[in-house]
N, C-alpha and C. Protein backbone atom coordinates (compact mmCIF):
# COMPACT_ATOMS: atom_id res chain seq x y z
N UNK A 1 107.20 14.49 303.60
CA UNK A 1 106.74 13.55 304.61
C UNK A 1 107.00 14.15 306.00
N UNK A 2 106.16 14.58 306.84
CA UNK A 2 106.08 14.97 308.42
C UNK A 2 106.97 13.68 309.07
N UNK A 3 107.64 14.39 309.93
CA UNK A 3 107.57 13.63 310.91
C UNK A 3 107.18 13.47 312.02
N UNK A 4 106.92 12.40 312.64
CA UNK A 4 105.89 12.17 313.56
C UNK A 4 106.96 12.10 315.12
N UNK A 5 105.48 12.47 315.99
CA UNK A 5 106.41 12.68 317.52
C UNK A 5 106.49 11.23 318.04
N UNK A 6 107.16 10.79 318.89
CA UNK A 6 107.27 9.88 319.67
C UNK A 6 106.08 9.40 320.42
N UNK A 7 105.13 10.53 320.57
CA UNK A 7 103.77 9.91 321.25
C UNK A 7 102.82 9.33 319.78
N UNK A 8 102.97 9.77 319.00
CA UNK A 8 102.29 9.68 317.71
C UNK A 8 102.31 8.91 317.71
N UNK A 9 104.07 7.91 317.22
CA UNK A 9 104.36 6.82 316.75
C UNK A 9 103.68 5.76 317.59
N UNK A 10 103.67 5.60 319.14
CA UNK A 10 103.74 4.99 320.21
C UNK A 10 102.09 4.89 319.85
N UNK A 11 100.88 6.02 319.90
CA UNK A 11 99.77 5.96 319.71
C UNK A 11 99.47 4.94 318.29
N UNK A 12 100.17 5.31 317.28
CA UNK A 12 99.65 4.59 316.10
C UNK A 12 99.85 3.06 316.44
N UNK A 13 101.43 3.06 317.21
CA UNK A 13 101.90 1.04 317.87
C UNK A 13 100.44 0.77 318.52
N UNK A 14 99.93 0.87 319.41
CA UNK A 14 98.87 0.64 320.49
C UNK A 14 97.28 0.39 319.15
N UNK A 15 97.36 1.20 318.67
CA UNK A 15 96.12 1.21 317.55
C UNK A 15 96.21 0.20 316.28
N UNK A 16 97.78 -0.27 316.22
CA UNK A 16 97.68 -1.35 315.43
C UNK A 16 97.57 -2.65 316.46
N UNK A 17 97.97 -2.43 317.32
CA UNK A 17 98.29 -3.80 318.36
C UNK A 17 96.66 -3.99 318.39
N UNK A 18 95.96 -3.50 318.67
CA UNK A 18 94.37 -3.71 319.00
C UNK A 18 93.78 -4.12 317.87
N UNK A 19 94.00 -3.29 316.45
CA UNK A 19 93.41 -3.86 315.26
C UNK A 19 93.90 -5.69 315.14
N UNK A 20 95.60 -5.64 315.64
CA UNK A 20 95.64 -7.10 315.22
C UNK A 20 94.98 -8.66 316.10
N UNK A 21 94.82 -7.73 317.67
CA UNK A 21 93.86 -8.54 318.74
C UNK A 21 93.06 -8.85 317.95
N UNK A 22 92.20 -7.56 317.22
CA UNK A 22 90.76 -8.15 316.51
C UNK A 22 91.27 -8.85 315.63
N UNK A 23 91.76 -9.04 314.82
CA UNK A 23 91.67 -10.03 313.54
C UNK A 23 92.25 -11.04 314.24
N UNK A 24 92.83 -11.63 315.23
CA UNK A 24 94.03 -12.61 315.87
C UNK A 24 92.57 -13.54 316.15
N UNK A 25 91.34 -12.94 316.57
CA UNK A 25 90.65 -12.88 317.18
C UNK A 25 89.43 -14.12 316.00
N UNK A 26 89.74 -13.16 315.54
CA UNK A 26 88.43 -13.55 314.28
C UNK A 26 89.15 -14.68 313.18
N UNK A 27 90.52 -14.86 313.47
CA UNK A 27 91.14 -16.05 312.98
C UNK A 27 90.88 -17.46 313.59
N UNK A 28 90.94 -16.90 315.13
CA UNK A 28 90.91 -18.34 315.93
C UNK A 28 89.10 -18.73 316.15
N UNK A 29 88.42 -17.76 315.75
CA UNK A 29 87.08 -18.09 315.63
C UNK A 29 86.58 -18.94 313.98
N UNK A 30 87.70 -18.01 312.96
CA UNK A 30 87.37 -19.44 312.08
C UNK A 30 88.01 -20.41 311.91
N UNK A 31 89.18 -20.67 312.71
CA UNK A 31 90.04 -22.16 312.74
C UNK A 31 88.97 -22.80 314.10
N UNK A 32 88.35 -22.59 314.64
CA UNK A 32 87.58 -23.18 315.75
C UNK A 32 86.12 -23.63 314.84
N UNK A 33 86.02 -23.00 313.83
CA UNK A 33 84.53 -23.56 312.79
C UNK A 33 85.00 -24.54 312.03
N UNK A 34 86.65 -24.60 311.35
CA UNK A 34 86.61 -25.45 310.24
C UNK A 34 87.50 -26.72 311.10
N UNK A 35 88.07 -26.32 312.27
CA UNK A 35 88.50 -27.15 312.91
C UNK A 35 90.17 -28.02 312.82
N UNK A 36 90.65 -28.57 312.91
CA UNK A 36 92.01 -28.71 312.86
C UNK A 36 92.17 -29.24 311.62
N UNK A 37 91.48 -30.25 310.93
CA UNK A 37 91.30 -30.30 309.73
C UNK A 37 90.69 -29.82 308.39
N UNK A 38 90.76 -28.75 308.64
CA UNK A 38 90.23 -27.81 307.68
C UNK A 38 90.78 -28.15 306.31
N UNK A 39 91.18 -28.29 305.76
CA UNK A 39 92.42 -28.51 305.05
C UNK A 39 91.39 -29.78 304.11
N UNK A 40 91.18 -30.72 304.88
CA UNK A 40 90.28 -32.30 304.44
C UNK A 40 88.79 -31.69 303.89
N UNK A 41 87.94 -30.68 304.82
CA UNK A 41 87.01 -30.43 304.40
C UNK A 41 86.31 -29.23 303.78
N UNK A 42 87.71 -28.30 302.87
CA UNK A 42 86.89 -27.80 301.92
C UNK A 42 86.41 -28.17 301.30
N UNK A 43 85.31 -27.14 300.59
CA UNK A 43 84.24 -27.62 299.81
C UNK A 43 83.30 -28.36 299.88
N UNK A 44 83.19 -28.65 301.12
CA UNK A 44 81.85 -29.30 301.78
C UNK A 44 81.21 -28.63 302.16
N UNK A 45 79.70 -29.01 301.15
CA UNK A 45 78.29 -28.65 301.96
C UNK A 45 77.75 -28.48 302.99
N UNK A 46 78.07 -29.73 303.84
CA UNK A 46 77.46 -30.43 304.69
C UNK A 46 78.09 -30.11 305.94
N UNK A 47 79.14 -28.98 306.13
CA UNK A 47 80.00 -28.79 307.22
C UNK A 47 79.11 -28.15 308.36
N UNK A 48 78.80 -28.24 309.52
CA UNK A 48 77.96 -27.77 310.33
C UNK A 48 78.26 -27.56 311.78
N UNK A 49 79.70 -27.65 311.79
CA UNK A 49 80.66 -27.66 312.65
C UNK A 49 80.91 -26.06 313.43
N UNK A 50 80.73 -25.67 314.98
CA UNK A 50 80.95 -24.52 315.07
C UNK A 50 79.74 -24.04 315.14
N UNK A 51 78.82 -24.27 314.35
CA UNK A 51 77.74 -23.28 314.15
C UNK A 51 76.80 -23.45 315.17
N UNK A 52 76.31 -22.70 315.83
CA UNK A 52 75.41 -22.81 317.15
C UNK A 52 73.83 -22.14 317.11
């Protein structure tokens, strides 16, 4: 196993921090579709909430 330099490590921190913006991202875009009660309306058809 290499070990890695201090800029490495620091580069790979910054490249996960951004991957997790995006998904942080794409979480609060589907709690904003199913809404605070998400929970009540799985499995509904008829959900049309969010969608624009």
């Amino acid at each position: 196993m290499a070990t890695e330099t201090k800029r490495e490590l620091l580069d790979r921190i910054e490249g996960l921090e951004t991957e997790n913006e995006v998904l942080q991202s794409q979480i609060d875009e589907i709690s904003d579709i199913i809404g605070d009660s998400g929970e009540e309306e799985q499995g509904s058809e008829d959900d049309d909430q969010g969608e624009e």
